[in-house]
Protein backbone atom coordinates (compact mmCIF):
# COMPACT_ATOMS: atom_id res chain seq x y z
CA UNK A 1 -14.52 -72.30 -26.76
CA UNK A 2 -14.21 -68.66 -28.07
CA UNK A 3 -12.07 -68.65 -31.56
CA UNK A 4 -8.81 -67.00 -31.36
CA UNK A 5 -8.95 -63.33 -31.93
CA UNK A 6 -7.12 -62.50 -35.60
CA UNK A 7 -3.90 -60.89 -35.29
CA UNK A 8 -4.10 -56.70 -35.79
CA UNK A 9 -0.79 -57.07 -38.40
CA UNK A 10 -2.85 -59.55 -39.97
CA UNK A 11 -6.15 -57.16 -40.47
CA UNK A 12 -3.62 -54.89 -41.43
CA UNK A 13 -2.45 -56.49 -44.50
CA UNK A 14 -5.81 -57.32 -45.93
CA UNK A 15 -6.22 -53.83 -47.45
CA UNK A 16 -3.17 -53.93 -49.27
CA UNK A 17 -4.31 -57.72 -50.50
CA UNK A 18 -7.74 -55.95 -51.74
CA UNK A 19 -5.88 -52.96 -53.20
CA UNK A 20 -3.59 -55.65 -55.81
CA UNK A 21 -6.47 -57.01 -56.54
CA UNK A 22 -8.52 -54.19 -57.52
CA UNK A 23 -5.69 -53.21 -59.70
CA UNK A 24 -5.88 -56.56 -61.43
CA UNK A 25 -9.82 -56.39 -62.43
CA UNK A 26 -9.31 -52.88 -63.62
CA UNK A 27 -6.38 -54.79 -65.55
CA UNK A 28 -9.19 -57.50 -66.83
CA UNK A 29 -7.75 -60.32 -64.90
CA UNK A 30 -9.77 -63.33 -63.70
CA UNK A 31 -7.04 -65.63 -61.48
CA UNK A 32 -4.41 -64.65 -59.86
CA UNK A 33 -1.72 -66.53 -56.71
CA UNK A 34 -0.27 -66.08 -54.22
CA UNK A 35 2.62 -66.13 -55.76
CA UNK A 36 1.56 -62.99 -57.99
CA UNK A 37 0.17 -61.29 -55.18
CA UNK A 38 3.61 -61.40 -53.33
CA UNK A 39 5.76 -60.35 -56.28
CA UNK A 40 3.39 -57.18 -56.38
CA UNK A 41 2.97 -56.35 -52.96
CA UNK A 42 6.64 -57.70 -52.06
CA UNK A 43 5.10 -60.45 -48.85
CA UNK A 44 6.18 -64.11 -49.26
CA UNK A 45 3.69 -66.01 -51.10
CA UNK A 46 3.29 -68.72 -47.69
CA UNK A 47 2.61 -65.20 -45.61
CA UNK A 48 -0.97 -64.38 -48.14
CA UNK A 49 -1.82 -67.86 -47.91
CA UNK A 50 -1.14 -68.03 -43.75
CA UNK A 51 -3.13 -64.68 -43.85
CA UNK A 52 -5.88 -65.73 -45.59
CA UNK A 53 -6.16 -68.92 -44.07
CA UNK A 54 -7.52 -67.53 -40.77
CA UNK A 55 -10.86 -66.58 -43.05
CA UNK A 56 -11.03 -69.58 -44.90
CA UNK A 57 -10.37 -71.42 -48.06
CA UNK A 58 -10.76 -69.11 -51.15
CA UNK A 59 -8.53 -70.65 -53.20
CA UNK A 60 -7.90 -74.19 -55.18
CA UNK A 61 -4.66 -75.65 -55.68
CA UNK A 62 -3.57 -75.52 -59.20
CA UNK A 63 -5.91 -73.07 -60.36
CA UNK A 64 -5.65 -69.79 -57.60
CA UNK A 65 -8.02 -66.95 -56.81
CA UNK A 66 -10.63 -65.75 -58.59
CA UNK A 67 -10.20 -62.15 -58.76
CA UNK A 68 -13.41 -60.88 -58.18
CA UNK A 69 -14.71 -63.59 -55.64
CA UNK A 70 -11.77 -63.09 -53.26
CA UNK A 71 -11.68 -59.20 -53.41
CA UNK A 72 -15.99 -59.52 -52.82
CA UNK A 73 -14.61 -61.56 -49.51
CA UNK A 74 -12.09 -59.52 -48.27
CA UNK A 75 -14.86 -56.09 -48.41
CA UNK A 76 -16.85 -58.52 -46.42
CA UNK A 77 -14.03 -59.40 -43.98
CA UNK A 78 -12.80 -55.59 -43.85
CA UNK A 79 -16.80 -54.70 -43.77
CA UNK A 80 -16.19 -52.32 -46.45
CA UNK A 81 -18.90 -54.02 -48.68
CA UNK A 82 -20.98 -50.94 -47.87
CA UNK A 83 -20.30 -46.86 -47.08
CA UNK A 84 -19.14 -45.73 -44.24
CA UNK A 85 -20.28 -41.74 -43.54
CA UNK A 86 -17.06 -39.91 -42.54
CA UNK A 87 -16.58 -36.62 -40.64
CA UNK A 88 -13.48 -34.79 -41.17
CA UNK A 89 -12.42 -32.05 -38.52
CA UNK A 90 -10.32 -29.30 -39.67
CA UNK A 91 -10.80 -27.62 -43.02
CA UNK A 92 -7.40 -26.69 -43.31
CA UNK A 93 -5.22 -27.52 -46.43
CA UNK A 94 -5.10 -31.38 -45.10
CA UNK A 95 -8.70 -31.19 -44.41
CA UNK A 96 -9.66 -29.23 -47.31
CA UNK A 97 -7.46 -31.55 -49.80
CA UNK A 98 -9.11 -34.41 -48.06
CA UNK A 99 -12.74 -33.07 -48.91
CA UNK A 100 -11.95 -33.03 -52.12
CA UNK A 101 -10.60 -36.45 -52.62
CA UNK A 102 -12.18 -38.05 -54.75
CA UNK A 103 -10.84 -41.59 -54.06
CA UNK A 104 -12.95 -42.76 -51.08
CA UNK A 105 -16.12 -43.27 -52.82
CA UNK A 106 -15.29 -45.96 -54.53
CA UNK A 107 -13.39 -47.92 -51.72
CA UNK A 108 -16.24 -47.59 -49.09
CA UNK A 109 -15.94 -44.52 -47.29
CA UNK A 110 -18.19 -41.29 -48.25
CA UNK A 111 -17.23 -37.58 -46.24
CA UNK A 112 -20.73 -36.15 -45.49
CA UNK A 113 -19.54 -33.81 -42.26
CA UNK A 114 -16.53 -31.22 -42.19
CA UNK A 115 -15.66 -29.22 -39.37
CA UNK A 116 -13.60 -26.20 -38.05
CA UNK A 117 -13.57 -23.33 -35.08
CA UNK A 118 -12.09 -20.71 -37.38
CA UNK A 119 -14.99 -18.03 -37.74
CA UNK A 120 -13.74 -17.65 -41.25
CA UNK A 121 -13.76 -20.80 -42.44
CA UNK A 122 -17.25 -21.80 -40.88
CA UNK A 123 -20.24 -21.75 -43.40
CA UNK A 124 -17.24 -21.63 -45.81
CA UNK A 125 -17.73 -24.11 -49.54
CA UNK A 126 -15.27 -27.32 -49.62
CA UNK A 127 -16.75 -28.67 -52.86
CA UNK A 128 -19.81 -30.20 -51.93
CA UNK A 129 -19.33 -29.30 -48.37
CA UNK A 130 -20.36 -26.46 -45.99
CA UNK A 131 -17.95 -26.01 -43.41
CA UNK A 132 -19.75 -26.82 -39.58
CA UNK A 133 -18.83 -25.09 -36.25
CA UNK A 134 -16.87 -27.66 -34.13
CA UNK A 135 -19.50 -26.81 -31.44
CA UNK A 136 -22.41 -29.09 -33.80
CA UNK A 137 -19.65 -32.33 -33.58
CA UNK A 138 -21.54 -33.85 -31.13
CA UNK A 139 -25.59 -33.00 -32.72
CA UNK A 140 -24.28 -33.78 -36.47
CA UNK A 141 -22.13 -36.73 -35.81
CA UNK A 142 -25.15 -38.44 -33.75
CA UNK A 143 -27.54 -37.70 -36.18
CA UNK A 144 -25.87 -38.85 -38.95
CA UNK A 145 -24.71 -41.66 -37.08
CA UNK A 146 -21.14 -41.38 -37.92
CA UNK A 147 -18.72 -43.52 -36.82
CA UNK A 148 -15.49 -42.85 -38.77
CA UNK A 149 -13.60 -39.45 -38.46
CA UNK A 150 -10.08 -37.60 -39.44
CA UNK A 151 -8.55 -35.34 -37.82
CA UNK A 152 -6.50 -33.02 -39.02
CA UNK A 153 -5.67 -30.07 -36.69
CA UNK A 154 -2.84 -29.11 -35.22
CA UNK A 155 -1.55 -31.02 -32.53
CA UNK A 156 -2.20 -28.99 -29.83
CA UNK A 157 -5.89 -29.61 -30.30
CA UNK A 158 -5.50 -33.10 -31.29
CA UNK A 159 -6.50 -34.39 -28.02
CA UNK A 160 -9.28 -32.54 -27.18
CA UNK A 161 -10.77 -33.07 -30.75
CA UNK A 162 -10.59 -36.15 -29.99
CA UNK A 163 -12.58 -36.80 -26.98
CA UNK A 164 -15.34 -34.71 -28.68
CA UNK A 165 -15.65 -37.39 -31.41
CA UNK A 166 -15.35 -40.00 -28.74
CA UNK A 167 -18.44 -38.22 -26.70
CA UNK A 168 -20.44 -38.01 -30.14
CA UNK A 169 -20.05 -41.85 -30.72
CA UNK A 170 -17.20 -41.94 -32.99
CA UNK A 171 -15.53 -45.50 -33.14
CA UNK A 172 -12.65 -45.26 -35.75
CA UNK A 173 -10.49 -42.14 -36.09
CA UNK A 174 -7.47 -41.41 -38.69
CA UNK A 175 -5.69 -39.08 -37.02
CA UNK A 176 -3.31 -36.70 -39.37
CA UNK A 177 -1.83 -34.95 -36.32
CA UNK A 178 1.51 -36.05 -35.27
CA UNK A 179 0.48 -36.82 -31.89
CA UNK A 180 -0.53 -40.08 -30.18
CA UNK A 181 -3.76 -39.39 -28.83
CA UNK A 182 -5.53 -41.16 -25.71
CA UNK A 183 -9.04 -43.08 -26.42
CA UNK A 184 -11.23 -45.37 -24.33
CA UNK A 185 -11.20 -48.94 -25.21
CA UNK A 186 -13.00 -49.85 -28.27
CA UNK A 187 -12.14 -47.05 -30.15
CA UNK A 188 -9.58 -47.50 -32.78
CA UNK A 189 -7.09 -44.69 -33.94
CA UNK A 190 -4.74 -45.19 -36.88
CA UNK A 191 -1.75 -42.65 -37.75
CA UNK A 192 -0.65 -40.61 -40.99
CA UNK A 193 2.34 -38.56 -40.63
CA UNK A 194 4.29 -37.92 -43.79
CA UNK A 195 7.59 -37.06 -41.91
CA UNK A 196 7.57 -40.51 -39.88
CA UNK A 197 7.63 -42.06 -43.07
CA UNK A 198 10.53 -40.10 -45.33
CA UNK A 199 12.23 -40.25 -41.67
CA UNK A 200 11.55 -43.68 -41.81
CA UNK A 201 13.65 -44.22 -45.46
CA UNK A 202 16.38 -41.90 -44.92
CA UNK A 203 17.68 -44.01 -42.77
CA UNK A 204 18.64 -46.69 -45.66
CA UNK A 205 19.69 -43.22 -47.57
CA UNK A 206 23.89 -42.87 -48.45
């Protein structure tokens, strides 16, 4: 009998479950709960536990989590107990800012590939990173064997960026352009738009 497949709002909550409790070892913590875990993250202490329960048991009753043992399972869950290579496309200032960033090393995710079609941005310095013609996507991203990418482009080219990656083997893509783009089954797209957000909270605004 095939197990049921976890729920995608679950998945999506893990991160923020790893992110508390990353805070709490650079804090020098040992044990936490779920009760302490939902007064930071502001989810019902009976939601963590229902989430974590479809993983396993990670906890003891009376005593909690061990910091560092459930954060160790949760990279292994979210497969972020390795690096993931990452290609960003467009070296604009959202691509450029996001070169720099120096906050994905640490979390599992390393840029090694950043691309553009503007002659005078090509062959161009982003920190570490020379800036690639979008016409090498497909020869660099297959042989580096990337399979995370960003985009951030404007929206008209959104699409078509995006079927490129696709085509070169890409299997996850953030996608900074505020524009729901169309991919095959199997590929999975997440969104970051600033505007849907603030949009989002002045609605509660007098």
């Amino acid at each position: 009998m095939d197990e049921k497949p976890i729920p995608d709002i679950v998945v999506g909550r893990l991160p923020l479950y790893l992110r508390a409790l990353r805070h709490m070892i650079s804090e020098g913590r040992q044990l936490t709960s779920s009760q302490e875990l939902a007064e930071r993250l502001g989810i019902s202490a009976a939601q963590i536990r229902k989430d974590l329960s479809h993983f396993g048991e990670f906890g003891k009753q009376g005593t909690g989590y061990n910091i560092d043992f459930l954060a160790e399972q949760l990279e292994r869950i979210l497969k972020v107990d390795r690096v993931w290579n990452m290609a960003v496309i467009g070296a604009g200032d959202i691509g450029s800012a996001v070169a720099r960033y120096q906050g994905f090393a640490n979390r599992g995710f390393k840029i090694t590939l950043i691309f553009d079609n503007d002659p005078e941005k090509i062959g161009r310095r982003i920190g570490p990173f020379t800036v690639h013609n979008m016409d090498q996507i497909g020869t660099l991203i297959k042989a580096e064997n990337i399979k995370v990418a960003m985009i951030a482009v404007p929206t008209a080219y959104a699409q078509e960026v995006a079927d490129q990656l696709v085509s070169a083997g890409i299997k996850a893509i953030l996608n900074y352009a505020p524009l729901n783009i169309n991919v095959p089954s199997g590929v999975w797209v997440e969104y970051t738009d600033p505007v849907t957000h603030l949009q989002h909270m002045t609605y509660y605004l007098d």
